[in-house]
Protein backbone atom coordinates (compact mmCIF):
# COMPACT_ATOMS: atom_id res chain seq x y z
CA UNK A 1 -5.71 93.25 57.29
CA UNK A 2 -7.34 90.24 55.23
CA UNK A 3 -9.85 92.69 53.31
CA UNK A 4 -6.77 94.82 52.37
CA UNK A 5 -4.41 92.53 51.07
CA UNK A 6 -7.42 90.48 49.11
CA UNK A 7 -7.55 92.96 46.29
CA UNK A 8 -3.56 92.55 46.11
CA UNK A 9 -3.31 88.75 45.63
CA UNK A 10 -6.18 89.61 43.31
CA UNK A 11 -4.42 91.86 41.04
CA UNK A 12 -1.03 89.92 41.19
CA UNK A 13 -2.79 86.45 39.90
CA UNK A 14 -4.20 88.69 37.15
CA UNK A 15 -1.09 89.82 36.17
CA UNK A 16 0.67 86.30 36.56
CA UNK A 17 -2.35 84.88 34.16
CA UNK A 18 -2.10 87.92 32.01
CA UNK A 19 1.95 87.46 32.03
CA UNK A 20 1.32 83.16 31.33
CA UNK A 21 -0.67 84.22 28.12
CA UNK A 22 1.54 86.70 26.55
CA UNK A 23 4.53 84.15 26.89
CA UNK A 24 2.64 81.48 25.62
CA UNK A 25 1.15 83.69 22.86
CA UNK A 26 3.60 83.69 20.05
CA UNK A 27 2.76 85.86 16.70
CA UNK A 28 1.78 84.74 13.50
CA UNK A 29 5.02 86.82 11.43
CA UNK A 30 7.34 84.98 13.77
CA UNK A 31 6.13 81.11 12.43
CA UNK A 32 6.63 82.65 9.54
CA UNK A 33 9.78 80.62 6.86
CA UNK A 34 12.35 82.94 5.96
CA UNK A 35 12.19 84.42 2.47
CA UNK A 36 14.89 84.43 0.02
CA UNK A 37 15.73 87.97 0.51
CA UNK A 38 15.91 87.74 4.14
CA UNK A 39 18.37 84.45 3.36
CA UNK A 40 20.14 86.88 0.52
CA UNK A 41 21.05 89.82 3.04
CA UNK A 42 21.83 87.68 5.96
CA UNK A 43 24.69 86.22 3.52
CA UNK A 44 25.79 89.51 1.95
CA UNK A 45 28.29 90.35 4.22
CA UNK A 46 30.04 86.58 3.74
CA UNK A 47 29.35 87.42 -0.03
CA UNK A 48 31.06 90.74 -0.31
CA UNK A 49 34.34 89.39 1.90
CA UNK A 50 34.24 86.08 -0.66
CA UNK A 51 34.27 88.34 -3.66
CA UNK A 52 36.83 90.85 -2.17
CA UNK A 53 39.41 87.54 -1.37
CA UNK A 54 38.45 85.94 -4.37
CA UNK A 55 37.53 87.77 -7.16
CA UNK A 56 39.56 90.57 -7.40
CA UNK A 57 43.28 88.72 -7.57
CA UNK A 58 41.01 85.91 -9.97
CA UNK A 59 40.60 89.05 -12.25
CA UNK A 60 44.01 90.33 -11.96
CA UNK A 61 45.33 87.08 -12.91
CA UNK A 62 43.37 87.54 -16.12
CA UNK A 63 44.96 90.72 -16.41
CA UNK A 64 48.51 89.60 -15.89
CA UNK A 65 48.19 86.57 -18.34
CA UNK A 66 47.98 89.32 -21.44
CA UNK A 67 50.78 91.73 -20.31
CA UNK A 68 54.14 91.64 -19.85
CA UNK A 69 54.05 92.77 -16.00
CA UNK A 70 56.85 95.71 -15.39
CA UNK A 71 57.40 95.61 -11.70
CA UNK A 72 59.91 98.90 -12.35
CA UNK A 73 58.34 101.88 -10.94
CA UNK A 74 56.77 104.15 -13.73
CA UNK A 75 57.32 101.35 -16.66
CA UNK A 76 53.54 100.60 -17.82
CA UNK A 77 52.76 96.58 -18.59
CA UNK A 78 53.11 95.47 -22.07
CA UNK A 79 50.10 93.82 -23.62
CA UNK A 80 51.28 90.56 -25.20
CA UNK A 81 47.97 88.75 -26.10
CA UNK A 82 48.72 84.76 -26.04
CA UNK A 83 52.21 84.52 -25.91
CA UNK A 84 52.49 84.02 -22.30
CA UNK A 85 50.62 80.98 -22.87
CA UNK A 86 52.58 79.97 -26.94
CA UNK A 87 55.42 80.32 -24.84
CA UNK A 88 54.30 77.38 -22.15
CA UNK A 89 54.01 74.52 -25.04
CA UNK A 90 57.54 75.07 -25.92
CA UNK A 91 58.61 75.17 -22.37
CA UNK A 92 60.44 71.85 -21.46
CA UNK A 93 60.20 72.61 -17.43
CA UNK A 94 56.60 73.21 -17.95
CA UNK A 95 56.07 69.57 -20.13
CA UNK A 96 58.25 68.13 -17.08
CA UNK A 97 56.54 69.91 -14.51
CA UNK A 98 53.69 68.37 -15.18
CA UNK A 99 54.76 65.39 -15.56
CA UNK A 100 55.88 65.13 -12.36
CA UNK A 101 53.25 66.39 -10.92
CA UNK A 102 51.08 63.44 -11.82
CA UNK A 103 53.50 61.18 -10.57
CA UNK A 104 53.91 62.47 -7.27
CA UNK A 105 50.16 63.17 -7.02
CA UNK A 106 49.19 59.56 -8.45
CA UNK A 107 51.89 57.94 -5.61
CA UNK A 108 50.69 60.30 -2.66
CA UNK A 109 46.79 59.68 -2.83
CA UNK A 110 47.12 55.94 -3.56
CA UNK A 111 49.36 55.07 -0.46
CA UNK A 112 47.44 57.85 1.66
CA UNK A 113 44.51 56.20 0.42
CA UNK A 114 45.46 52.63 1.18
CA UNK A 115 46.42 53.09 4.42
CA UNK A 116 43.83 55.54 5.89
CA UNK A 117 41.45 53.48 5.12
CA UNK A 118 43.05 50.16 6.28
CA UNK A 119 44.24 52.49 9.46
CA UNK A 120 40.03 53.88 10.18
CA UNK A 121 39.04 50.52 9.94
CA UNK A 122 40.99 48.72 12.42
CA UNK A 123 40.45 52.17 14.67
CA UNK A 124 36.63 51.53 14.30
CA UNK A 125 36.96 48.32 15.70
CA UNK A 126 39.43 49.00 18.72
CA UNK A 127 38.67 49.87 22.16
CA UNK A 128 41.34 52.79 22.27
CA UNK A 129 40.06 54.88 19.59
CA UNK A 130 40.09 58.11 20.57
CA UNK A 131 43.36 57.67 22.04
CA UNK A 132 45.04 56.28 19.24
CA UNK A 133 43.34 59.21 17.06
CA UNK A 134 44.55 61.81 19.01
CA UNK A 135 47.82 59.97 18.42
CA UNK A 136 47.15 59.35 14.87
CA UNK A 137 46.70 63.38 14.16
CA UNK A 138 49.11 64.54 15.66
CA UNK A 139 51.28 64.58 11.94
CA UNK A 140 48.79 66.52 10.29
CA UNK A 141 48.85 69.20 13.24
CA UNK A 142 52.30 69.80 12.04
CA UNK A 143 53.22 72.91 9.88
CA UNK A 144 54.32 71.73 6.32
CA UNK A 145 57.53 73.55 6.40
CA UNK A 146 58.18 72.04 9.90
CA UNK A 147 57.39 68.59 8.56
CA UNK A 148 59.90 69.06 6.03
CA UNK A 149 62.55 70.41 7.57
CA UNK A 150 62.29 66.77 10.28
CA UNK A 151 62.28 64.39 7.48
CA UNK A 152 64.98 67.04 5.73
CA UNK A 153 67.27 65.46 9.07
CA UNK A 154 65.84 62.25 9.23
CA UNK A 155 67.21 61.42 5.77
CA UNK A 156 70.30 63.81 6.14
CA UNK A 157 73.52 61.27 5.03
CA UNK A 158 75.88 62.12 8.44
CA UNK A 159 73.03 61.67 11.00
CA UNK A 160 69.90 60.65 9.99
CA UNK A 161 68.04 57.62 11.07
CA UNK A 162 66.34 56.76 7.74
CA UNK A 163 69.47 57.46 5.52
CA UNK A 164 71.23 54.54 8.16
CA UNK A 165 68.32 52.53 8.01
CA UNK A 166 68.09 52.42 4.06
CA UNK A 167 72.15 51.91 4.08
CA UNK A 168 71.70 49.17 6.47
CA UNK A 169 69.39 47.45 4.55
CA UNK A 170 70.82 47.82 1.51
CA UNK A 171 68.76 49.99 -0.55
CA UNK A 172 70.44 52.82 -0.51
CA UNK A 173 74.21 52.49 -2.82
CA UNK A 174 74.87 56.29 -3.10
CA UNK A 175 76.18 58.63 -0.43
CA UNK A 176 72.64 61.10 0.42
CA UNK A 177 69.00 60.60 -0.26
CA UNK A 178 68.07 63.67 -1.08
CA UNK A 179 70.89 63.65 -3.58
CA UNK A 180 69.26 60.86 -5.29
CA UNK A 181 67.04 61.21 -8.08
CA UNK A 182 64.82 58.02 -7.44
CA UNK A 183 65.22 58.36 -3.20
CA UNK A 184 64.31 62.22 -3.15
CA UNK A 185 60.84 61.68 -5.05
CA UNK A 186 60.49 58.76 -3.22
CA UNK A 187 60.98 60.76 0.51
CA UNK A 188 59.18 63.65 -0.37
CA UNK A 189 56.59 60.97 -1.43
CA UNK A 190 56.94 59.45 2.01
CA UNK A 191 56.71 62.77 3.76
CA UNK A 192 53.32 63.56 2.32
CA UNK A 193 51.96 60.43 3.29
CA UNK A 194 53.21 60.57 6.92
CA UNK A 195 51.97 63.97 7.46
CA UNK A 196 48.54 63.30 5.81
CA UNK A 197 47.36 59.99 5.89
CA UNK A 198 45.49 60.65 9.07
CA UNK A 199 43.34 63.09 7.45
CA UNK A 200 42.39 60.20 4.97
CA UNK A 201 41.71 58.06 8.21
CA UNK A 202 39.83 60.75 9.90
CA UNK A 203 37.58 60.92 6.87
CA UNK A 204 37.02 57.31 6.96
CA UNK A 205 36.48 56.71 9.76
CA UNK A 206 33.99 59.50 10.06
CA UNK A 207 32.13 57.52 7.47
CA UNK A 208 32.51 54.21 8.77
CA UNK A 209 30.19 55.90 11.83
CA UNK A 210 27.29 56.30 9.08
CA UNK A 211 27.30 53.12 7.64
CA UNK A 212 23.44 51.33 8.58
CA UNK A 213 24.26 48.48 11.45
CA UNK A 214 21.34 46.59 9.87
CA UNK A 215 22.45 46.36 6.59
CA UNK A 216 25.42 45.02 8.11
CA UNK A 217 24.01 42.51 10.17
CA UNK A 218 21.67 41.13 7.66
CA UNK A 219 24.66 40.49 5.26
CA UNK A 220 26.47 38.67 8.07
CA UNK A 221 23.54 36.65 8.53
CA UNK A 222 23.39 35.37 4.45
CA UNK A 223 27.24 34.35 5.31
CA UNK A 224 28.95 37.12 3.98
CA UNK A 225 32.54 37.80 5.52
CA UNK A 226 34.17 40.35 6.79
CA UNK A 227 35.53 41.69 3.60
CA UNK A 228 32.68 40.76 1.54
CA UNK A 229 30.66 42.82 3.97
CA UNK A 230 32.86 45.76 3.40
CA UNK A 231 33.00 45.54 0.03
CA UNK A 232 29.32 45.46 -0.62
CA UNK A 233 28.04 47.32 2.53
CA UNK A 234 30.74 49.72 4.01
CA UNK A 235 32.00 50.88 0.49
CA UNK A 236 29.30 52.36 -1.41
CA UNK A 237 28.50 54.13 1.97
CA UNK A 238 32.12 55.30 2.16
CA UNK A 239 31.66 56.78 -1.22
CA UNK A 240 30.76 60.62 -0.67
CA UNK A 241 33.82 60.39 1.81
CA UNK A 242 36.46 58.94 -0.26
CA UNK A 243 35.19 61.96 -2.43
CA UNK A 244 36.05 64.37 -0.44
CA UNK A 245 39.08 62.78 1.17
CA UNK A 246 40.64 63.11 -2.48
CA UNK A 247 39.42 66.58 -3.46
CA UNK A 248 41.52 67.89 -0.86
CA UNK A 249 44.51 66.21 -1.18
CA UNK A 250 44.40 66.58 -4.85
CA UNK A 251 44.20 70.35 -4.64
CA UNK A 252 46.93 70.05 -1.98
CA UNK A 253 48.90 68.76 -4.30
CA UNK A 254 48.08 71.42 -6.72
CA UNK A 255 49.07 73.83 -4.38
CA UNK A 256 51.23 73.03 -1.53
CA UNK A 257 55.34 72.95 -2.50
CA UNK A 258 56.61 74.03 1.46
CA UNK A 259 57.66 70.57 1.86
CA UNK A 260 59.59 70.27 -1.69
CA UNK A 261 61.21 73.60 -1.01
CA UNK A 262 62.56 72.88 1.96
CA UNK A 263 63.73 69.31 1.53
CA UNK A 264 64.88 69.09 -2.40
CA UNK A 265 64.18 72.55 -3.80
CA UNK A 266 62.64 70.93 -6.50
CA UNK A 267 66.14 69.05 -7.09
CA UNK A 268 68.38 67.19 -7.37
CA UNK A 269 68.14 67.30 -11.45
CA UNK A 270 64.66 68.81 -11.41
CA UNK A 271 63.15 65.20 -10.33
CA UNK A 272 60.44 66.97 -7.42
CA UNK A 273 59.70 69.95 -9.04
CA UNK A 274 56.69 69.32 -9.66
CA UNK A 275 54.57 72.16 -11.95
CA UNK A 276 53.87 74.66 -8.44
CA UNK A 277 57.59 74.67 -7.76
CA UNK A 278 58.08 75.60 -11.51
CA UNK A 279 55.47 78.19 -10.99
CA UNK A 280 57.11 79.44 -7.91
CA UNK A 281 60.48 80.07 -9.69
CA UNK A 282 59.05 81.46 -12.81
CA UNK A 283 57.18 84.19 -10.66
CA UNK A 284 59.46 84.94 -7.78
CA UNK A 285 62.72 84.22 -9.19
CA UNK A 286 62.45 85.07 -12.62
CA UNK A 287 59.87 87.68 -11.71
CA UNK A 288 57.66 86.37 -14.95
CA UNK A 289 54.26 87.42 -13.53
CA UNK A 290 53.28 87.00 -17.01
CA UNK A 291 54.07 83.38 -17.48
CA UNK A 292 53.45 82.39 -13.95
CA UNK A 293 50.45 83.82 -14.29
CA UNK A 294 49.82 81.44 -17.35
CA UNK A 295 50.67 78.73 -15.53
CA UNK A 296 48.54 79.46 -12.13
CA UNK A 297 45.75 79.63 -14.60
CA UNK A 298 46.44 76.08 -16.19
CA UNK A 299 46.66 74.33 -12.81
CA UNK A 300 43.24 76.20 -11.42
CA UNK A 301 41.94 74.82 -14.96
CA UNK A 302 42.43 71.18 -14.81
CA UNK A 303 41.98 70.86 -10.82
CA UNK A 304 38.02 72.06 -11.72
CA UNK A 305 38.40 69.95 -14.76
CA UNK A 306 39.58 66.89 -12.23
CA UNK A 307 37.05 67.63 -9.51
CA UNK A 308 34.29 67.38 -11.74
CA UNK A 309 35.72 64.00 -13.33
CA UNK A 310 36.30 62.51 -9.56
CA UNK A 311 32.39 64.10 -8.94
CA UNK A 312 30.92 61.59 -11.35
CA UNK A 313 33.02 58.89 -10.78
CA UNK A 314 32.66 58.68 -6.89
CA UNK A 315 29.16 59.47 -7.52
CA UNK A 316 26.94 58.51 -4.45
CA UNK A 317 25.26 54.87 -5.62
CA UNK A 318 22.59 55.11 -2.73
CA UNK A 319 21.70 58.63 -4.47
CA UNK A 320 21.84 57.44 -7.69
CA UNK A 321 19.35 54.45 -7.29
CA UNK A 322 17.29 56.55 -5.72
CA UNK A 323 17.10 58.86 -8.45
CA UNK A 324 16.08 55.83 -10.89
CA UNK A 325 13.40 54.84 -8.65
């Protein structure tokens, strides 16, 4: 019985050893760095679904922007060279429209900005911060149109809280907020910032993770305070951040009118309809594909124009030394 099963436990370590070596064996082609080919065609399918989103209604706004879009069956479009855009220098909604734009735009990232960092600050340094997050984001998780229609009620002049809270204190001499043309910039204003100020803090406070403990700490030891230490430590570290906290609300700004719609329709007296709104009436009210089109392309002009301005000025300053050295 020993003799027979000897040549078994024989063969079965040799295979075991045999089975050890070809895991631990590993070939040379598979150590190997990718090339750029292999890169190229592993991103060609994300390539081709890019380009099929993005490209092809990029081109047909080119196309619209020259004709005189017939949306009757069987009419062909008119070609009309520049005038769509001739006729957008003369336009006093346009001149207005942008206008406005700025303002609300220049009032919604400065408050936002303000308090989401004042709001990830005191988060970083509290003992309840993820519950006070979660709590925090919950605005933001909050469809735009439904975050206009609440405030839409909260400042509604039979029933709404803020509209008695403005009367009560005063502020408020007319009979409706919305109604107003100083009180409905200033709510839709106020709506933007409720709803999006914790993506600001979020951001931040994302940031405020990164910043080196030791830099910190050897600043506190030369005597420098609180705020000096934020100022010279936490700051230029927050700097990519702050970057990209106000690339996206800019170009949400740009783009997003659901709130507007809902709560002012760009009224009362045209004082929130900002250039998007203007677009959106030109296009689907007027049905001006031509001059909308005009329009879109102006706005997707100077949002590159201000990202790359906002690139270079919240330039990294860690980066940039390093670059010198």
């Amino acid at each position: 019985m020993v003799t027979e099963t000897a040549p078994l436990m024989k063969r079965l370590k040799t295979a075991v050893t045999l089975g050890v070596r070809k895991i631990d064996y590993t070939p040379d082609s598979l150590n190997q760095e990718p090339t750029r080919y292999y890169l190229m065609w592993l991103m060609l399918p994300a390539i081709v679904l890019l380009a099929a989103i993005s490209l092809y209604p990029f081109f047909w706004l080119i196309y619209m922007i020259f004709h005189a879009v017939q949306l009757a069956p069987g009419k062909p479009d008119v070609w009309v060279g520049l005038s769509n855009f001739t006729r957008l220098f003369s336009d006093s909604n346009f001149i207005s429209g942008w206008l406005t734009l700025f303002k609300y735009s220049a009032f919604c990232l400065s408050i936002e900005l303000v308090l989401g960092v004042l709001t990830a600050v005191i988060l970083n340094n509290s003992r309840f911060e993820k519950i006070l997050v979660t709590v925090f984001l919950m605005p933001m998780m909050m469809a735009p149109v439904v975050a206009g229609l609440l405030h839409k009620f909260l400042y509604n002049g039979t029933f709404g809280w803020y509209f008695w809270i403005l009367q009560s204190l005063g502020l408020l001499e007319g009979g409706s907020v919305l109604g107003d043309r100083f009180w409905a910039l200033a709510a839709v204003v106020a709506t933007d910032v409720w709803q999006w100020t914790p993506l600001i803090t979020l951001i931040t406070l994302a940031g405020l993770k990164r910043v080196p403990q030791d830099q910190l700490e050897a600043h506190m030891v030369d005597g420098a305070g609180p705020v000096r230490n934020f100022l010279s430590v936490a700051l230029p570290n927050l700097y990519p951040f702050l970057l990209i906290a106000i690339l996206l609300r800019v170009m949400d700004n740009f783009r997003y009118i659901d709130k507007i719609l809902v709560m002012t329709g760009g009224g009362p007296a045209s004082a929130t309809k900002i250039l998007p709104a203007y677009l959106f009436d030109v296009s689907f009210k007027y049905f001006e594909l031509g001059r909308g089109a005009a329009i879109a392309f102006t706005l997707l002009f100077l949002t590159i124009i201000l990202g790359l301005i906002l690139v270079k000025v919240f330039e990294d300053p860690t980066r940039k030394l390093n670059a010198e050295e």
